[in-house]
C-alpha atoms as a PDB file:
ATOM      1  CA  UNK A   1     125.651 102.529  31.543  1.00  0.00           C
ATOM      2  CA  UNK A   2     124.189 101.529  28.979  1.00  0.00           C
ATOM      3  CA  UNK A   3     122.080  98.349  31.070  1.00  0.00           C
ATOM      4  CA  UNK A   4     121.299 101.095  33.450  1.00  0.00           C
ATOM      5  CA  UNK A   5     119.438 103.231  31.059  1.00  0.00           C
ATOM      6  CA  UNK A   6     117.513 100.268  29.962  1.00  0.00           C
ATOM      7  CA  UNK A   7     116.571  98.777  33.026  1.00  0.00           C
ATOM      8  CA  UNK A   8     115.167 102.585  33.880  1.00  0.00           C
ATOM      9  CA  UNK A   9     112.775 102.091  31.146  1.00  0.00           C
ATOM     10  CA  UNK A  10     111.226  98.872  31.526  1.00  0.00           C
ATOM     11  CA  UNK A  11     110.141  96.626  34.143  1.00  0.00           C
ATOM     12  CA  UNK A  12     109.930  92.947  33.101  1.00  0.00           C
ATOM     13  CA  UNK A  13     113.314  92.770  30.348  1.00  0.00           C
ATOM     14  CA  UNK A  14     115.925  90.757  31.726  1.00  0.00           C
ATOM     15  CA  UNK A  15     118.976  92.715  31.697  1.00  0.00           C
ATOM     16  CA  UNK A  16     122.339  90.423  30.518  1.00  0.00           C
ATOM     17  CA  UNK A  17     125.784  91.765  30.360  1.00  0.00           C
ATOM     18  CA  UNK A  18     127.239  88.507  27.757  1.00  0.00           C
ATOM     19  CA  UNK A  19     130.237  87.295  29.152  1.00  0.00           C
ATOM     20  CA  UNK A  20     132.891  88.540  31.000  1.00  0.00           C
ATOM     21  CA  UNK A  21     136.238  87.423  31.175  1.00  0.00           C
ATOM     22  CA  UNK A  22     137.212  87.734  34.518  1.00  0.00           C
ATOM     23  CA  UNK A  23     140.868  87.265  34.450  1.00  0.00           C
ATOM     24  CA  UNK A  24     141.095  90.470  32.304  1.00  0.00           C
ATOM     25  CA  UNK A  25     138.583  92.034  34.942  1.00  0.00           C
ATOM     26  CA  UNK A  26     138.941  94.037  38.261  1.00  0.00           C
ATOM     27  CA  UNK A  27     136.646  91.605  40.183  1.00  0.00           C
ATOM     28  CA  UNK A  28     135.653  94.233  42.907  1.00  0.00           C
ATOM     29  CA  UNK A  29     134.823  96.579  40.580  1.00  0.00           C
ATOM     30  CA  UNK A  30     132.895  94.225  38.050  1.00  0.00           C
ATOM     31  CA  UNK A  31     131.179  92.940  41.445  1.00  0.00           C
ATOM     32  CA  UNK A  32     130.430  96.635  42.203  1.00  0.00           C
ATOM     33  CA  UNK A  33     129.100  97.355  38.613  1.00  0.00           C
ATOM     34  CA  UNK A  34     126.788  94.747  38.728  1.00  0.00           C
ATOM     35  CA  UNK A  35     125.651  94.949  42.385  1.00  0.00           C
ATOM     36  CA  UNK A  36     124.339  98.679  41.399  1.00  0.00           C
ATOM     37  CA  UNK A  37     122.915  97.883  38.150  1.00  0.00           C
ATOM     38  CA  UNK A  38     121.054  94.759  40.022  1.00  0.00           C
ATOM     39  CA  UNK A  39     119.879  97.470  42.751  1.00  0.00           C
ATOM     40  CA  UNK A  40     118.545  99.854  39.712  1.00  0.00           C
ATOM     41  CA  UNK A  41     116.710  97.193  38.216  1.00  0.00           C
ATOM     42  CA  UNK A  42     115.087  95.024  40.924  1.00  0.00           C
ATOM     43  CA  UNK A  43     117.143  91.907  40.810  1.00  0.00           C
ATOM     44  CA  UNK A  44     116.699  91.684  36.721  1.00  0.00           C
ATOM     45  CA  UNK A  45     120.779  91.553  36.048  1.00  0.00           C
ATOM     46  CA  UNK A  46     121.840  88.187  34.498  1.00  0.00           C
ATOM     47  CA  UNK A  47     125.434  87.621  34.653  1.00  0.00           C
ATOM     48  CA  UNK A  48     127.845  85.612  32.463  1.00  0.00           C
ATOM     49  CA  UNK A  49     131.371  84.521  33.425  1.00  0.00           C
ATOM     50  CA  UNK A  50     134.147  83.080  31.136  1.00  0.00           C
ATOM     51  CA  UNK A  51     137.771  81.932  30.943  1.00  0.00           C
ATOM     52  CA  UNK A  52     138.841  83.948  27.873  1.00  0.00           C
ATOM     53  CA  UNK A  53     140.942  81.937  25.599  1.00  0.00           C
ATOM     54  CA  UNK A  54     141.762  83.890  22.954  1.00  0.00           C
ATOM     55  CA  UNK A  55     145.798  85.256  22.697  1.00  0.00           C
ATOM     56  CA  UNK A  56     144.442  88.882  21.849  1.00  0.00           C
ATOM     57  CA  UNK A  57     142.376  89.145  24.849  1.00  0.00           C
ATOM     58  CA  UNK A  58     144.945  88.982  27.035  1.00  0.00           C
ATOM     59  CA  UNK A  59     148.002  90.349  25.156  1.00  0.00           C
ATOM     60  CA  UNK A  60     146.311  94.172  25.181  1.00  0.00           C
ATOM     61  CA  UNK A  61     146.673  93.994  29.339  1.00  0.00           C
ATOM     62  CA  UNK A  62     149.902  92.318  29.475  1.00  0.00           C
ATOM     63  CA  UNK A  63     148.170  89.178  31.299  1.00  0.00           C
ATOM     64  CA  UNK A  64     150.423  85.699  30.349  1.00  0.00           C
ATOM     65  CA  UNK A  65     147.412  83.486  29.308  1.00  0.00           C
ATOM     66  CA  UNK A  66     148.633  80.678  30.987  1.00  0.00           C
ATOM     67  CA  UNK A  67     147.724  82.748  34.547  1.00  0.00           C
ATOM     68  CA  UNK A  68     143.994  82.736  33.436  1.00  0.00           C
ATOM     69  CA  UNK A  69     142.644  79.629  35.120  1.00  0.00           C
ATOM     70  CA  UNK A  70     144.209  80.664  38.162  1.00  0.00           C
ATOM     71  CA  UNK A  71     143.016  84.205  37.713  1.00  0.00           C
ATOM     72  CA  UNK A  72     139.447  82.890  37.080  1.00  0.00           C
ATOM     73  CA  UNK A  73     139.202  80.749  39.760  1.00  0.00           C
ATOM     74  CA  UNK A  74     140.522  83.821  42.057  1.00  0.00           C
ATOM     75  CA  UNK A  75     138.022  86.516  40.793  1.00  0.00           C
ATOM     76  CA  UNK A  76     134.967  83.562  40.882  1.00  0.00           C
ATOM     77  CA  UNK A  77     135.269  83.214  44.475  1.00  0.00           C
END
């Protein structure tokens, strides 16, 4: 929301969302997200991808970390 709201009010800023870890993610709805805010913005979205690899990160969604290669290389194709 908060990307969208930018990208409304200027015309050159690139517009990056850091990195997300995409076996935490939904992938079609992080693909959807980001296909709307690129739409909004005229192409300006910069998008950054990661593994995770932190215990915590997955332990809060109940996702055994030793699924998230797998579940990276799943939600990156």
């Amino acid at each position: 929301m908060l990307l969208a709201a930018i990208s409304q009010r200027t015309t050159t800023l690139r517009l990056g969302t850091g990195v997300n870890v995409l076996p935490i993610n939904d992938p079609i709805r992080l693909a959807e997200d980001l296909a709307e805010l690129d739409l909004l913005s005229h192409g300006r979205v910069c998008f950054g991808a990661g593994r995770g690899y932190q215990p915590h990160e997955f332990a809060g969604f109940h996702i055994p970390m030793e699924t998230a290669k797998e579940r990276f290389w799943s939600a990156s194709k």
